[in-house]
C-alpha atoms as a PDB file:
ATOM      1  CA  UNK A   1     -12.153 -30.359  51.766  1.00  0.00           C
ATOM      2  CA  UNK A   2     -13.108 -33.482  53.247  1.00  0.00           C
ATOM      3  CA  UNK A   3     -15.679 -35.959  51.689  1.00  0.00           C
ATOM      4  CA  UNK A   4     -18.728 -34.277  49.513  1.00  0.00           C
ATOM      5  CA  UNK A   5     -20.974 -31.527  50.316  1.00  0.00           C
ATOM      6  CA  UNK A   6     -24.305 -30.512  49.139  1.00  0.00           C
ATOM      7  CA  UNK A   7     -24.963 -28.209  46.288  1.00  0.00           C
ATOM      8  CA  UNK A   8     -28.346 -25.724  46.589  1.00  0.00           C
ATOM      9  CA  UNK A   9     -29.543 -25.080  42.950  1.00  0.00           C
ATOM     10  CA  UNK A  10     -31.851 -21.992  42.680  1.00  0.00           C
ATOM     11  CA  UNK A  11     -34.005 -21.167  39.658  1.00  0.00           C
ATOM     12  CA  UNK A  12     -33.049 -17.588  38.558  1.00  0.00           C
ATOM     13  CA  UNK A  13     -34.820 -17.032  35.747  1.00  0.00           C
ATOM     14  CA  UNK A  14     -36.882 -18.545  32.869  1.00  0.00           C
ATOM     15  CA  UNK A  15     -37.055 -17.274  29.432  1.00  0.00           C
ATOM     16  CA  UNK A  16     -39.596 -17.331  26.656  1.00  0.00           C
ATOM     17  CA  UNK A  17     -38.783 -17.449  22.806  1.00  0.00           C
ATOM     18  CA  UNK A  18     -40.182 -14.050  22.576  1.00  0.00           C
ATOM     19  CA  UNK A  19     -37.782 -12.157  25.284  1.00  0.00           C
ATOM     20  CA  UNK A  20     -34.922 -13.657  22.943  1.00  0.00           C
ATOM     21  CA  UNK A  21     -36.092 -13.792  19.828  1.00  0.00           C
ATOM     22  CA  UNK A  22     -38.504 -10.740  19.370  1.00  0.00           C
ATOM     23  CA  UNK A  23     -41.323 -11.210  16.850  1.00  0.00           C
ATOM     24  CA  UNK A  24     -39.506 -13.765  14.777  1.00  0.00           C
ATOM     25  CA  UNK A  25     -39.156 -16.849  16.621  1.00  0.00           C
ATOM     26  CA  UNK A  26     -36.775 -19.470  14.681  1.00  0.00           C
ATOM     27  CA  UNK A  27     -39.267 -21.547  14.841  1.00  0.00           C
ATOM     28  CA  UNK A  28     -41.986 -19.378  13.423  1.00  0.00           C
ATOM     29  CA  UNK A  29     -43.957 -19.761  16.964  1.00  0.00           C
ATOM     30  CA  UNK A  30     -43.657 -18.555  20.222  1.00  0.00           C
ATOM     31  CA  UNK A  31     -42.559 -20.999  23.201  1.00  0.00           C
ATOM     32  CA  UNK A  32     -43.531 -20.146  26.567  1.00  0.00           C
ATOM     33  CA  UNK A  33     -40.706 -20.226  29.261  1.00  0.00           C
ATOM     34  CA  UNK A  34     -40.329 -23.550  31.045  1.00  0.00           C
ATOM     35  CA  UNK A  35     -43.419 -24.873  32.763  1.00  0.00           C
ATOM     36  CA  UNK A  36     -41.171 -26.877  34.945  1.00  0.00           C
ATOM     37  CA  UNK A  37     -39.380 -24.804  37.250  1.00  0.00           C
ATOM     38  CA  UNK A  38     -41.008 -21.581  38.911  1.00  0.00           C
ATOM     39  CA  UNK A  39     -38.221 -18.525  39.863  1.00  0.00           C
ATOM     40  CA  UNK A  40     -36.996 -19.072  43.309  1.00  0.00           C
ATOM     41  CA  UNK A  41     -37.715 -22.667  43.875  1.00  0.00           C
ATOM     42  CA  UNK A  42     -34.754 -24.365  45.221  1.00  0.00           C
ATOM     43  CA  UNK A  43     -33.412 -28.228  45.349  1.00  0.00           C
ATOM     44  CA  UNK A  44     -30.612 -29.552  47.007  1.00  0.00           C
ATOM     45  CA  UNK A  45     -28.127 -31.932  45.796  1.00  0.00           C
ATOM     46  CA  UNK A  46     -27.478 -33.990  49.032  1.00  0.00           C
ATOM     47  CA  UNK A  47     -24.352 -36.440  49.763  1.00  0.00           C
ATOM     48  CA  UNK A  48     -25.607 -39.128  47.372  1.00  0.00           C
ATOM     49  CA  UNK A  49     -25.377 -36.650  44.129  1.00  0.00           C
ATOM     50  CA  UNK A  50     -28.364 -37.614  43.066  1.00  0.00           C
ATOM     51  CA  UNK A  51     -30.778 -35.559  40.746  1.00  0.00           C
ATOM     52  CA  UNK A  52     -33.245 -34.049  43.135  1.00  0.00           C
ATOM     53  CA  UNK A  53     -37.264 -34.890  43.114  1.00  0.00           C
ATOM     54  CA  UNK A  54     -39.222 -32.713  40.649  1.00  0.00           C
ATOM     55  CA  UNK A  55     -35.864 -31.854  38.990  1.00  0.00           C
ATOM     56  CA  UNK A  56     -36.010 -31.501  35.101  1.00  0.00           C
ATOM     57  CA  UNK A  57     -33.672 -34.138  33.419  1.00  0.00           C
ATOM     58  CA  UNK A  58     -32.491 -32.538  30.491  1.00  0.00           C
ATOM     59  CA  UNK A  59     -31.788 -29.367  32.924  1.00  0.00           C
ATOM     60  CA  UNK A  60     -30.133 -31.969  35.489  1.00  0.00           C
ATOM     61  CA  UNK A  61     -28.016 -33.615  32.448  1.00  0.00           C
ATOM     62  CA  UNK A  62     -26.948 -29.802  31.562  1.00  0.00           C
ATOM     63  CA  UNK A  63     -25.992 -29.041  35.259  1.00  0.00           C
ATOM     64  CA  UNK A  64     -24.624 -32.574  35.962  1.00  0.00           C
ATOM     65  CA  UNK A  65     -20.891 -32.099  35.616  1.00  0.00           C
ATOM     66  CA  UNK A  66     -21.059 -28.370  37.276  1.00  0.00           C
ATOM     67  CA  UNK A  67     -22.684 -29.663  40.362  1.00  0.00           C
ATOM     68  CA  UNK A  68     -20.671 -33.152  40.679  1.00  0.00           C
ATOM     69  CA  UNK A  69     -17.198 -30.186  40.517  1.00  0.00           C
ATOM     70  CA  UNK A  70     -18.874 -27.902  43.887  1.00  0.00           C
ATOM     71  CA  UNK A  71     -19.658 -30.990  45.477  1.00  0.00           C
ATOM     72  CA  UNK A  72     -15.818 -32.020  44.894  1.00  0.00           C
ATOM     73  CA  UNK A  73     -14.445 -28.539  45.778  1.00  0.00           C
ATOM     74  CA  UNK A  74     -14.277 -26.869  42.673  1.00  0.00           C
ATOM     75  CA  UNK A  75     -14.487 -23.177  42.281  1.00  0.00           C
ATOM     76  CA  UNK A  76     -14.827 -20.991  39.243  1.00  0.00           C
ATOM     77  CA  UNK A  77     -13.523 -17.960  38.217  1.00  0.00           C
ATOM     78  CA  UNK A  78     -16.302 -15.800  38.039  1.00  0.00           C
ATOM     79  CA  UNK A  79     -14.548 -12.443  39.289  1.00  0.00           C
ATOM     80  CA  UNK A  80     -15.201 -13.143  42.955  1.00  0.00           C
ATOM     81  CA  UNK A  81     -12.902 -13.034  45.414  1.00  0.00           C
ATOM     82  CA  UNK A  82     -13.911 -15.608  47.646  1.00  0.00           C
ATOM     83  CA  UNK A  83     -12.871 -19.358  46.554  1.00  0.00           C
ATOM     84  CA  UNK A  84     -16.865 -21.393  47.042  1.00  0.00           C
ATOM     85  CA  UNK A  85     -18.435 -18.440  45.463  1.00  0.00           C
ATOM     86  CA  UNK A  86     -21.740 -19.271  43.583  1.00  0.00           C
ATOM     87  CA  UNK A  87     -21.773 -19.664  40.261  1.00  0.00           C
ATOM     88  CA  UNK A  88     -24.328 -19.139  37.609  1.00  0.00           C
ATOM     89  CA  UNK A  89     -25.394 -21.731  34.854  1.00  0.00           C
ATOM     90  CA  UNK A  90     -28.178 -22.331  32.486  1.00  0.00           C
ATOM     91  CA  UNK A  91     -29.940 -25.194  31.002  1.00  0.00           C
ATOM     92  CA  UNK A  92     -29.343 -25.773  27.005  1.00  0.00           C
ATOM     93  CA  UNK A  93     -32.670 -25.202  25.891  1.00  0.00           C
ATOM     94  CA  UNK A  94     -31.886 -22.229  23.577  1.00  0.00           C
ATOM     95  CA  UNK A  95     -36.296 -21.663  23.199  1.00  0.00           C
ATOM     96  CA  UNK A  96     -36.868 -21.366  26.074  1.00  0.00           C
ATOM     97  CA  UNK A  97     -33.418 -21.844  28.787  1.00  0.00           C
ATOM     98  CA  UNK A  98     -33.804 -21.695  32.747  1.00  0.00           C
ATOM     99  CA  UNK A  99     -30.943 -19.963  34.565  1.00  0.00           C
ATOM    100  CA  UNK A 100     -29.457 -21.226  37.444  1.00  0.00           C
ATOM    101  CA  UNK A 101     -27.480 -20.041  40.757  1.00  0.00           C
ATOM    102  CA  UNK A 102     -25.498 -23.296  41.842  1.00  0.00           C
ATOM    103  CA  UNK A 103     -23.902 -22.941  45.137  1.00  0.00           C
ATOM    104  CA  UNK A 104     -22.297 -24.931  48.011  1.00  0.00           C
ATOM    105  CA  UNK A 105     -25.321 -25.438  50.577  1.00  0.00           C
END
């Protein structure tokens, strides 16, 4: 690989305290899923690396160091055969976490 490439990030899902928790939320209330990101919206990480506009920045602090490795050439081991295969990561909120697809654009 020469230079940097971009990295598409695609929300997968969003979770609520409920669809984790059941009835008893730790927190002894229910948290709706993230009001941030809607499923299927989609940013791109260009050539800069830079957190992309509307992007949450606690999600973009959790995906950070996984994006910064695709845009470098990394690949993980996630039982694909193909070396660039996406991968699949989630933000840390453990209320109410948004899963992501993070893939070489």
């Amino acid at each position: 690989m020469t230079g940097k490439e971009e990295v598409r990030i695609t929300v997968l899902r969003k979770l609520a305290s409920k669809e984790i928790f059941g009835g008893k939320p730790p927190l002894g209330q229910t948290i709706e899923a993230c009001p941030v990101f809607k499923v299927g919206q989609q940013f791109v990480v260009d050539e800069g690396g830079e957190m992309p506009r509307g992007f949450c920045h606690w999600a973009w602090n959790d995906l950070y160091k996984v994006v910064t490795a695709l845009r470098y050439g990394a690949n993980w081991e996630t039982g694909a055969k193909e070396k660039g295969a996406p991968t699949v990561h989630c933000c840390t909120d453990g209320l109410r976490p948004v899963i992501f697809k993070l893939e070489r654009a």
